[in-house]
PDB file of N, CA and C in Angstrom:
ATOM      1  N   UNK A   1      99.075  80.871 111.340  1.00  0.00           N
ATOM      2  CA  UNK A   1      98.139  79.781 111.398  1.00  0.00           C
ATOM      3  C   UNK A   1      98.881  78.553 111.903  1.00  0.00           C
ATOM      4  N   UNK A   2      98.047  77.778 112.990  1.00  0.00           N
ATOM      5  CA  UNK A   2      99.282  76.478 113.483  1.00  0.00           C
ATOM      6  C   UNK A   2      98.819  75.536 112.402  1.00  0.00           C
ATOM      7  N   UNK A   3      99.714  74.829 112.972  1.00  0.00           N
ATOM      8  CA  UNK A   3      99.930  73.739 111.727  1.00  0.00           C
ATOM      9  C   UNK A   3      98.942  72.895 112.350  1.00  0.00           C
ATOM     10  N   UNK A   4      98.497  71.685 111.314  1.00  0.00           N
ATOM     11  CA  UNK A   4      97.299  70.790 111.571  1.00  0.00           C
ATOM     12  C   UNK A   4      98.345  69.456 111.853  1.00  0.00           C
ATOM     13  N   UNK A   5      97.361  68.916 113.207  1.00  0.00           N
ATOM     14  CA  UNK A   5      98.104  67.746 113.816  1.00  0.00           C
ATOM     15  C   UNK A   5      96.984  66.810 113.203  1.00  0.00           C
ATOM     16  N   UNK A   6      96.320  66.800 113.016  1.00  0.00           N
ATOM     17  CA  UNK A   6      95.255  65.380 112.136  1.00  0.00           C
ATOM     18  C   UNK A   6      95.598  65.046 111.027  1.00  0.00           C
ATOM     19  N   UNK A   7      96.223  63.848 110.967  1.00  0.00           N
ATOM     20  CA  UNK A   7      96.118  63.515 109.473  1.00  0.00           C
ATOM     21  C   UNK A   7      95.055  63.535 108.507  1.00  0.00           C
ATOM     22  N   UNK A   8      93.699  63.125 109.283  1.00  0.00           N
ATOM     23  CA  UNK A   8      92.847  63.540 108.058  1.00  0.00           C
ATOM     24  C   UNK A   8      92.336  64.745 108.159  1.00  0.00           C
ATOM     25  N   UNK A   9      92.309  65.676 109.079  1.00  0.00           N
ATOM     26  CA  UNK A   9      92.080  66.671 108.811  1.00  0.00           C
ATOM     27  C   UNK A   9      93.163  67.654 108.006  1.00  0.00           C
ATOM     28  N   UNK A  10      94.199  66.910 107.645  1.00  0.00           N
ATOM     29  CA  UNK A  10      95.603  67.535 106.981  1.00  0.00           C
ATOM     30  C   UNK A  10      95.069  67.032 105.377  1.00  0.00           C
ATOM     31  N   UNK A  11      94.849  66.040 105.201  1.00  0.00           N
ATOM     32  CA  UNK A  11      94.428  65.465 103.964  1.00  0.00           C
ATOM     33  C   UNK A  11      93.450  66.085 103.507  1.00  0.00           C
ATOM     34  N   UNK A  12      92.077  66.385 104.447  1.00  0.00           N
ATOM     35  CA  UNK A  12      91.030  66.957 104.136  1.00  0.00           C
ATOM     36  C   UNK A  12      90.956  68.698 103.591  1.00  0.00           C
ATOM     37  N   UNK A  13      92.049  69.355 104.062  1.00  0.00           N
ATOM     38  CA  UNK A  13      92.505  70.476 104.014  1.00  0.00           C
ATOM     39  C   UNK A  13      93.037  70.788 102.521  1.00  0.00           C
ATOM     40  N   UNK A  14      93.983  69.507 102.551  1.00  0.00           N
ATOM     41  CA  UNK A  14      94.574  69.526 101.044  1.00  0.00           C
ATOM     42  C   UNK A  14      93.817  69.372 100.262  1.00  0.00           C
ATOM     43  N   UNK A  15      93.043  68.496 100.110  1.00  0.00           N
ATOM     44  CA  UNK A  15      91.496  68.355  99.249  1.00  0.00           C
ATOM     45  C   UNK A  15      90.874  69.782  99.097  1.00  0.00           C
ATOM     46  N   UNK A  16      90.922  70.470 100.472  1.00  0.00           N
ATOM     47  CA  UNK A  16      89.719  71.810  99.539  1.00  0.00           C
ATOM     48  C   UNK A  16      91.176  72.666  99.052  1.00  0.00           C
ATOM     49  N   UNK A  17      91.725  72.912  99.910  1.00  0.00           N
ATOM     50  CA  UNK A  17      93.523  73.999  98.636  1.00  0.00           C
ATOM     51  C   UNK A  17      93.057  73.676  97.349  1.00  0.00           C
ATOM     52  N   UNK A  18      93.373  72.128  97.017  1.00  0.00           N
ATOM     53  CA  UNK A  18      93.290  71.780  95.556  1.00  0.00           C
ATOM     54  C   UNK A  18      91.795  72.345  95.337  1.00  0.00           C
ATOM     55  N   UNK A  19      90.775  72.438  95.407  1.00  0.00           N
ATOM     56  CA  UNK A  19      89.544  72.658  95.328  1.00  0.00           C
ATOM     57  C   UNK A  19      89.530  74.185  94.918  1.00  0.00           C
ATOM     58  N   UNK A  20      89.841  74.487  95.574  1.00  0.00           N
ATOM     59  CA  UNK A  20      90.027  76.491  95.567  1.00  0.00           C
ATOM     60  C   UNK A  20      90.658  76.860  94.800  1.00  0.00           C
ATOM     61  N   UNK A  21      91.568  76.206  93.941  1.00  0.00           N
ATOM     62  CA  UNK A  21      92.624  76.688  93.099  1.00  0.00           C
ATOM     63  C   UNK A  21      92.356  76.121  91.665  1.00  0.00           C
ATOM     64  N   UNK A  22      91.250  75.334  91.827  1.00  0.00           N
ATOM     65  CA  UNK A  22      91.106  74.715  90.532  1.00  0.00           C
ATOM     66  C   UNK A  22      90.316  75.671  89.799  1.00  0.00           C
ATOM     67  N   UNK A  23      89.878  75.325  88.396  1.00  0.00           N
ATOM     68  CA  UNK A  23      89.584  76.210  87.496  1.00  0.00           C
ATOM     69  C   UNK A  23      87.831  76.028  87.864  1.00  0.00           C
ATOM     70  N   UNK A  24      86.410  76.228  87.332  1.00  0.00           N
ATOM     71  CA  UNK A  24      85.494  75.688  87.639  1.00  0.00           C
ATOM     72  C   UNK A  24      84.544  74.936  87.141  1.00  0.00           C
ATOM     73  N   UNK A  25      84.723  74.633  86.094  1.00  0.00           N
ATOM     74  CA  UNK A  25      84.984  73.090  85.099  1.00  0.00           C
ATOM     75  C   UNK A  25      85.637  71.906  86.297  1.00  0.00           C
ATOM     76  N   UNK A  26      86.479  72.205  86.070  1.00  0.00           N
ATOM     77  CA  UNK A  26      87.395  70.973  86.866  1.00  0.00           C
ATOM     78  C   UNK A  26      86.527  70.788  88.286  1.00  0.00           C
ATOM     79  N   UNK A  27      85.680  71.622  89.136  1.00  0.00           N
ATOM     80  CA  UNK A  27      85.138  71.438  90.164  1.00  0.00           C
ATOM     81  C   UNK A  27      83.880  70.890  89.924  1.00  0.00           C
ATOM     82  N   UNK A  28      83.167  71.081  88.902  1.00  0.00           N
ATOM     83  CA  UNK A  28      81.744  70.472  88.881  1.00  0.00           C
ATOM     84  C   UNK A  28      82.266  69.207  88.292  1.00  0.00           C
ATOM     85  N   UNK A  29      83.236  68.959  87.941  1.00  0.00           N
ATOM     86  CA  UNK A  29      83.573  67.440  87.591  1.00  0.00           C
ATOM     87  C   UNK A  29      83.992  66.353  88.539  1.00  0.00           C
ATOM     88  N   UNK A  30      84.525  67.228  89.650  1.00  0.00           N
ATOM     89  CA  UNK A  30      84.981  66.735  91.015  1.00  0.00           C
ATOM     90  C   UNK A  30      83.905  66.534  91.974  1.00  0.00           C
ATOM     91  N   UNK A  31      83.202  67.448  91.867  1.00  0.00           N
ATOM     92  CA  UNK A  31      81.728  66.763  92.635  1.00  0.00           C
ATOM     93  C   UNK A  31      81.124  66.145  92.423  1.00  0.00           C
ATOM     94  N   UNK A  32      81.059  65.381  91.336  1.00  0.00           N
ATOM     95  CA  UNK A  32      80.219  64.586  90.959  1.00  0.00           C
ATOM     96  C   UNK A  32      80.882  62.966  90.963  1.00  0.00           C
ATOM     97  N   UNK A  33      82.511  62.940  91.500  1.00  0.00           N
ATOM     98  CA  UNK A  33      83.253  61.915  91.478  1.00  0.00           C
ATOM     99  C   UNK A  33      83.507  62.172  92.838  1.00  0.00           C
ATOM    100  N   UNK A  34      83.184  62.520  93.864  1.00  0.00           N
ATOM    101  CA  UNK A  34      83.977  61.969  95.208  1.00  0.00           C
ATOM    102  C   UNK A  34      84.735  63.433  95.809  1.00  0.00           C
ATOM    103  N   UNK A  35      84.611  64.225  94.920  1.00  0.00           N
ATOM    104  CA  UNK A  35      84.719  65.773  95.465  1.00  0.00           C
ATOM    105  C   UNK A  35      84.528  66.393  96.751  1.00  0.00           C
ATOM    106  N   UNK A  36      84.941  67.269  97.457  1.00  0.00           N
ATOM    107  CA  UNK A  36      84.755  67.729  98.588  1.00  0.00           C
ATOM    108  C   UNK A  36      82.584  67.988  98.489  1.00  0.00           C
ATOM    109  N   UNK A  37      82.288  68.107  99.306  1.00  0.00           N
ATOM    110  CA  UNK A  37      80.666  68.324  99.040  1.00  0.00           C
ATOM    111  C   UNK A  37      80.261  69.305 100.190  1.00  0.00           C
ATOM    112  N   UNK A  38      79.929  70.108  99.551  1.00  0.00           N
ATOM    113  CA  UNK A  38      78.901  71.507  99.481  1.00  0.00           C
ATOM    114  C   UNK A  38      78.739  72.158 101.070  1.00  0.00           C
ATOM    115  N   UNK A  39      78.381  71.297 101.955  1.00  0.00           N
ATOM    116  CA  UNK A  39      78.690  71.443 103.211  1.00  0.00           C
ATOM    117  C   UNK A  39      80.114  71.864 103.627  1.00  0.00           C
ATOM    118  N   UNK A  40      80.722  70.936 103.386  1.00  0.00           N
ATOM    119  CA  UNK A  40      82.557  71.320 103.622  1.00  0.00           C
ATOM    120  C   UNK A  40      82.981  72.519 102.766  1.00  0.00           C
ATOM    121  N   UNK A  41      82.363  72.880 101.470  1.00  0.00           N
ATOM    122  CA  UNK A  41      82.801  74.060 100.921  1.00  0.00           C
ATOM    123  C   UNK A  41      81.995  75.142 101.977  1.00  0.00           C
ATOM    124  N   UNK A  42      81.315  75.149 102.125  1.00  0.00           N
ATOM    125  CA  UNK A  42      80.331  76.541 103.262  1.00  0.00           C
ATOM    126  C   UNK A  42      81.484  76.642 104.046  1.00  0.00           C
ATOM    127  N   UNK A  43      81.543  75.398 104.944  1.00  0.00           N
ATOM    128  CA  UNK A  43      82.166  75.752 106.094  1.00  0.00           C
ATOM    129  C   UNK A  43      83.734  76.616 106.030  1.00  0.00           C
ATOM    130  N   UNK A  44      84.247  76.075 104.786  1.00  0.00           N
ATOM    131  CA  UNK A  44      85.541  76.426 104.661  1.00  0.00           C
ATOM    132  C   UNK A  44      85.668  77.864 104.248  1.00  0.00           C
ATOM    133  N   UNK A  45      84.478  78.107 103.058  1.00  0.00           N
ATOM    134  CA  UNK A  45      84.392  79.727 102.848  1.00  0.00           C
ATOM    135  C   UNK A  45      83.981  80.617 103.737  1.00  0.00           C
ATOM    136  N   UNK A  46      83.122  79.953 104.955  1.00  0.00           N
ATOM    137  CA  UNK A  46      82.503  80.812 106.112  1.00  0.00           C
ATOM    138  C   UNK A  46      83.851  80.986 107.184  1.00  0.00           C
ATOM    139  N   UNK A  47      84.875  79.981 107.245  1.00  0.00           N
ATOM    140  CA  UNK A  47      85.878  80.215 107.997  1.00  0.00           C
ATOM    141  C   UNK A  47      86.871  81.078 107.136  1.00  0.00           C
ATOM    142  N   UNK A  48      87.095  80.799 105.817  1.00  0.00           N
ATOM    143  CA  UNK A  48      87.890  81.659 105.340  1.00  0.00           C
ATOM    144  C   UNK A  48      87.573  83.701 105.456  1.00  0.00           C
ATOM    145  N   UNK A  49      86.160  83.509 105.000  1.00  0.00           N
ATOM    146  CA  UNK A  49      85.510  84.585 105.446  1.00  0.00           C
ATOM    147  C   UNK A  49      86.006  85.451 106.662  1.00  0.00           C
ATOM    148  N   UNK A  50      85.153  84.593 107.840  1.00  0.00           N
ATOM    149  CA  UNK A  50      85.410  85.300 109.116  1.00  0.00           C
ATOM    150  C   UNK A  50      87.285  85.685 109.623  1.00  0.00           C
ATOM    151  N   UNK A  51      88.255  84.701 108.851  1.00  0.00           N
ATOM    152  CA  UNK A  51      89.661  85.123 108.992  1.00  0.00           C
ATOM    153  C   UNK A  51      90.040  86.293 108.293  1.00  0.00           C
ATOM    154  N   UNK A  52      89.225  86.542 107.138  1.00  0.00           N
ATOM    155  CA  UNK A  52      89.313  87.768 106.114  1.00  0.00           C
ATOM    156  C   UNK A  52      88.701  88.857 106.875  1.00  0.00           C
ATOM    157  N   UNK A  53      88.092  88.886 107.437  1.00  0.00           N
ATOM    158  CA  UNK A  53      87.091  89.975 108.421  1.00  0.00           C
ATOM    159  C   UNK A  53      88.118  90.180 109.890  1.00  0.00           C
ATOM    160  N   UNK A  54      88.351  89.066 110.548  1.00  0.00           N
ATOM    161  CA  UNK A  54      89.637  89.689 111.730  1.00  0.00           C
ATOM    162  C   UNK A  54      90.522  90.143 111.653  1.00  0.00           C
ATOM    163  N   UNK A  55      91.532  89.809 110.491  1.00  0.00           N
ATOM    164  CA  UNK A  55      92.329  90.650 110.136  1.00  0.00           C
ATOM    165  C   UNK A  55      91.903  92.145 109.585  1.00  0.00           C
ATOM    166  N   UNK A  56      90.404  91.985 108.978  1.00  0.00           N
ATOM    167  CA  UNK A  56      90.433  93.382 108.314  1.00  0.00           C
ATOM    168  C   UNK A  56      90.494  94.507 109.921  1.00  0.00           C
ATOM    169  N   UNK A  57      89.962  93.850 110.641  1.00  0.00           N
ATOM    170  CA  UNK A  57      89.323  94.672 111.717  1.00  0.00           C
ATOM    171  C   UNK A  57      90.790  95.114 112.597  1.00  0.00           C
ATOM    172  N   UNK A  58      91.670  93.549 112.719  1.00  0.00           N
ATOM    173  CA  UNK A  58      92.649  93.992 113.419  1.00  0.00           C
ATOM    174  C   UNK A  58      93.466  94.846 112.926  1.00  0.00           C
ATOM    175  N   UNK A  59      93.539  95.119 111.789  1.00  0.00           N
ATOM    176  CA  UNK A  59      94.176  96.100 111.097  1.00  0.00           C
ATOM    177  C   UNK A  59      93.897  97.638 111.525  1.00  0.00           C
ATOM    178  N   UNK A  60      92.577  97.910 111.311  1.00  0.00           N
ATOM    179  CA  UNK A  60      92.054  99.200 111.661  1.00  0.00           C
ATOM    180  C   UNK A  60      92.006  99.216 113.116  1.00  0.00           C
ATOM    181  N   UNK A  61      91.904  98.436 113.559  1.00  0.00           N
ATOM    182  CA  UNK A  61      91.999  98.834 115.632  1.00  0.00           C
ATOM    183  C   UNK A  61      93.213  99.472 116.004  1.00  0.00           C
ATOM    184  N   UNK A  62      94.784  98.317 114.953  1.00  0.00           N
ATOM    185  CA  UNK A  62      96.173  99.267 115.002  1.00  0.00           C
ATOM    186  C   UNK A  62      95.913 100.255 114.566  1.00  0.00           C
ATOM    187  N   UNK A  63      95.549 100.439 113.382  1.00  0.00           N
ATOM    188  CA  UNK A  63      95.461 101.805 112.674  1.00  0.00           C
ATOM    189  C   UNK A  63      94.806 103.001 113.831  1.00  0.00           C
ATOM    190  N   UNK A  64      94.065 102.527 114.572  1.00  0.00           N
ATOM    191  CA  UNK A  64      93.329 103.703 115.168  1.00  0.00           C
ATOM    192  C   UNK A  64      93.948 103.830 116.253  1.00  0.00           C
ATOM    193  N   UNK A  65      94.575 103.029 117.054  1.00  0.00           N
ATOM    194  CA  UNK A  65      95.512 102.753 118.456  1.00  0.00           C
ATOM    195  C   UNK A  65      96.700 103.694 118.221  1.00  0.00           C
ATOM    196  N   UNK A  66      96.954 103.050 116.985  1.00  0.00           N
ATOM    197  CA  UNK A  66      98.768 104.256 116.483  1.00  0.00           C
ATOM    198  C   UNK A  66      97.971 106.102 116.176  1.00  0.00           C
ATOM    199  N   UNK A  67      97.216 105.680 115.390  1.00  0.00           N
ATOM    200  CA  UNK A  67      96.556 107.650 115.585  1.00  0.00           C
ATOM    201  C   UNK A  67      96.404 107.786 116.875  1.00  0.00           C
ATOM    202  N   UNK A  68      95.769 106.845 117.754  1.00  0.00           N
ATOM    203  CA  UNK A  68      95.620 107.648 119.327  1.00  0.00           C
ATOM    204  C   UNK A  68      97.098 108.313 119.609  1.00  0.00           C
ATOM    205  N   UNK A  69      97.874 107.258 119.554  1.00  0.00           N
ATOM    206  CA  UNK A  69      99.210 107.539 120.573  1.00  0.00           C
ATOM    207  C   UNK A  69     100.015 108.604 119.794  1.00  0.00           C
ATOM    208  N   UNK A  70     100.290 108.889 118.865  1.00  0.00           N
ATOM    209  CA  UNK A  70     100.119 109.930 118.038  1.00  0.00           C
ATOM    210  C   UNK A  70      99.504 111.234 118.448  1.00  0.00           C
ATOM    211  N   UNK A  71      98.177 111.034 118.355  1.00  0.00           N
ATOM    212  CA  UNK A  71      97.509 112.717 119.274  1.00  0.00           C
ATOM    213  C   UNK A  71      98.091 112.671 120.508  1.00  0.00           C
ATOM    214  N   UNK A  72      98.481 111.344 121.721  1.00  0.00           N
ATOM    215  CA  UNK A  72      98.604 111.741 122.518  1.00  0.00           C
ATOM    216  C   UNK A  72     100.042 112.309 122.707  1.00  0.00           C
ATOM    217  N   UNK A  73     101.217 112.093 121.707  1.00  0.00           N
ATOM    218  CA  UNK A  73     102.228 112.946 122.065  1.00  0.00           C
ATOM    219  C   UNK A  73     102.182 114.072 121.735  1.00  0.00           C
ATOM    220  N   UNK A  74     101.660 114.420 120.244  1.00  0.00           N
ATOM    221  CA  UNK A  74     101.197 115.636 120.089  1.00  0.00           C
ATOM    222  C   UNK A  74     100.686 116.686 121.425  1.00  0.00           C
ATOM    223  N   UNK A  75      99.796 116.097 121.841  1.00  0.00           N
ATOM    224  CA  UNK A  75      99.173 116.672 123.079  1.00  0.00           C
ATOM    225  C   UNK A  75     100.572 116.900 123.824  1.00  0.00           C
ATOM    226  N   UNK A  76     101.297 116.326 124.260  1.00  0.00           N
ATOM    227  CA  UNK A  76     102.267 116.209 125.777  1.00  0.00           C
ATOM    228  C   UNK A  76     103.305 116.780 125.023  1.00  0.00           C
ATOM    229  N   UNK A  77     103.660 117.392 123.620  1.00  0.00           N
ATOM    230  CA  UNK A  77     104.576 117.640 122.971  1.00  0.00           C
ATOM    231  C   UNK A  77     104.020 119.479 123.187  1.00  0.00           C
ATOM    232  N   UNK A  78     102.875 119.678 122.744  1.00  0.00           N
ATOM    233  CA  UNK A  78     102.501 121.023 122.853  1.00  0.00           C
ATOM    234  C   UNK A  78     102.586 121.226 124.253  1.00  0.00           C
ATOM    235  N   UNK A  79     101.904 120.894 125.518  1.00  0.00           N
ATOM    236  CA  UNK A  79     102.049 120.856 127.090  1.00  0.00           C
ATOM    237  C   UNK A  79     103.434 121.370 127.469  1.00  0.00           C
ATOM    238  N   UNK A  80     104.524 120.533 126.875  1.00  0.00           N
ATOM    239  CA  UNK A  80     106.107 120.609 127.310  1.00  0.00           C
ATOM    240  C   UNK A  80     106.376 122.036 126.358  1.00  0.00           C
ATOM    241  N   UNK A  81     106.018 122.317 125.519  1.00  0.00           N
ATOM    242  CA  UNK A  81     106.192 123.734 124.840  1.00  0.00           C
ATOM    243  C   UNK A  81     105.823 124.967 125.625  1.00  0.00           C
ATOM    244  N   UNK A  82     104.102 124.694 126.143  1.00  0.00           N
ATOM    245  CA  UNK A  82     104.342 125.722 126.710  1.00  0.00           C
ATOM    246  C   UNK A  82     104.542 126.129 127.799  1.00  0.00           C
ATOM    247  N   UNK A  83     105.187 124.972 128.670  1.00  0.00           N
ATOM    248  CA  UNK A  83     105.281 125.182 130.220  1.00  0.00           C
ATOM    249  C   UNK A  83     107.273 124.785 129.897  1.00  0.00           C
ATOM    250  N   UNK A  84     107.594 125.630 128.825  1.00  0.00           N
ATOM    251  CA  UNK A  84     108.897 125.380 128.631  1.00  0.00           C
ATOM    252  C   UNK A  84     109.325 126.585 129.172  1.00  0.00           C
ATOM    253  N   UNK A  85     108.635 127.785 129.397  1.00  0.00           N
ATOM    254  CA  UNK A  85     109.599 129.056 130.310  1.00  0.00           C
ATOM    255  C   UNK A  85     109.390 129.099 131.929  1.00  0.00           C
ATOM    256  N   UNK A  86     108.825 128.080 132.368  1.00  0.00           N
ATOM    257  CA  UNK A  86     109.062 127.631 133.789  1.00  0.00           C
ATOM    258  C   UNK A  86     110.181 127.163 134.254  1.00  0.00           C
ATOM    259  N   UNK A  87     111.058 126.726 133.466  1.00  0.00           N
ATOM    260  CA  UNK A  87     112.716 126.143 133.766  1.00  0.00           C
ATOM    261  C   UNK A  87     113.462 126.464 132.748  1.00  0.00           C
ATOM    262  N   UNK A  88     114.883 126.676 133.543  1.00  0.00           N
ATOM    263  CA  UNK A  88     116.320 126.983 133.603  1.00  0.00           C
ATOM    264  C   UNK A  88     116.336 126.088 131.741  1.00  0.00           C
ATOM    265  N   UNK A  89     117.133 126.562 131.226  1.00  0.00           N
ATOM    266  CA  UNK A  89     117.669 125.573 129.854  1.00  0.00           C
ATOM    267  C   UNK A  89     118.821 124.463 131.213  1.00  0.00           C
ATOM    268  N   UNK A  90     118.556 123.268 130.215  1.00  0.00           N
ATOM    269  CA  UNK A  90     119.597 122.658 130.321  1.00  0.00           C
ATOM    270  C   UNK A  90     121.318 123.164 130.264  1.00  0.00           C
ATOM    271  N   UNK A  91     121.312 123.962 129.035  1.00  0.00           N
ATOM    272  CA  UNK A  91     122.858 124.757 128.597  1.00  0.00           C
ATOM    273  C   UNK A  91     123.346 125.018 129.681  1.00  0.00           C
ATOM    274  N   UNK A  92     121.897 126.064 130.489  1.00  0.00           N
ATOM    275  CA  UNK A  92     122.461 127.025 131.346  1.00  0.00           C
ATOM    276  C   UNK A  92     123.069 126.756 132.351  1.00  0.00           C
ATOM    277  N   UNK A  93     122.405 125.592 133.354  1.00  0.00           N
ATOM    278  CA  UNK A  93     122.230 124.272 134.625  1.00  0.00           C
ATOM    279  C   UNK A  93     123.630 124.178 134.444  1.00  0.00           C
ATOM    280  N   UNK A  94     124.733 123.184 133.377  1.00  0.00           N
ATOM    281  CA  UNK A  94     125.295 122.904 133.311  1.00  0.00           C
ATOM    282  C   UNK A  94     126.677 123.560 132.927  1.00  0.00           C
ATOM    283  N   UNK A  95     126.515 125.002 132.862  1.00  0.00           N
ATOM    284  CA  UNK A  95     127.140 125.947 132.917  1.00  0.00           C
ATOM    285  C   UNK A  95     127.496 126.678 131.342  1.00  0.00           C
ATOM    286  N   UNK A  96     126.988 125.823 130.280  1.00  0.00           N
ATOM    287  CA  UNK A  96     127.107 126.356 128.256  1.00  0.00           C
ATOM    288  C   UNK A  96     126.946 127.434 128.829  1.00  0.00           C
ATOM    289  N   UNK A  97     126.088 128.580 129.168  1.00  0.00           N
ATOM    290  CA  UNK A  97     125.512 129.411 128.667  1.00  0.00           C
ATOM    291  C   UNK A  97     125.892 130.504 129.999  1.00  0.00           C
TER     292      UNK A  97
END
């Protein structure tokens, strides 16, 4: 996450942290004194949200990208097996054997 170049949007940030971490007593007491307000909480849980959802997703896209490449050596691993009595061994080429 980059860092925030606004000071008040740096201040404003710190305001909901503290907000999110408080107990929820302590928040209905804060709204009613100058508290973050109801709008700014949406927005922040709807962004927190949708960051909780890209990562979930980017997770499983690796997850499914690494199983591809996976079947696909599998695949080119069995291929090289059985088109392995078409050529000489290495040993032999080089005179081991």
């Amino acid at each position: 996450m980059a860092q925030p170049t606004n000071p008040a949007w740096e201040s404003n940030f710190t305001n909901v942290k503290k907000t999110l971490f408080q107990s929820p007593s302590v928040q209905e007491n804060a709204r009613g004194s100058g508290g973050i307000d109801s709008v700014t909480e949406e927005a922040l849980m709807s962004r927190l949200q949708m960051e909780q959802d890209i990562s979930a997703k980017l997770n499983g896209l690796q997850k499914e990208l690494q199983e591809q490449r996976l079947s696909q050596l599998r695949q080119l691993l069995k291929t090289v097996a059985d088109e392995d009595w078409k050529y000489p061994s290495v040993n032999k080429l080089i005179g081991l054997e």
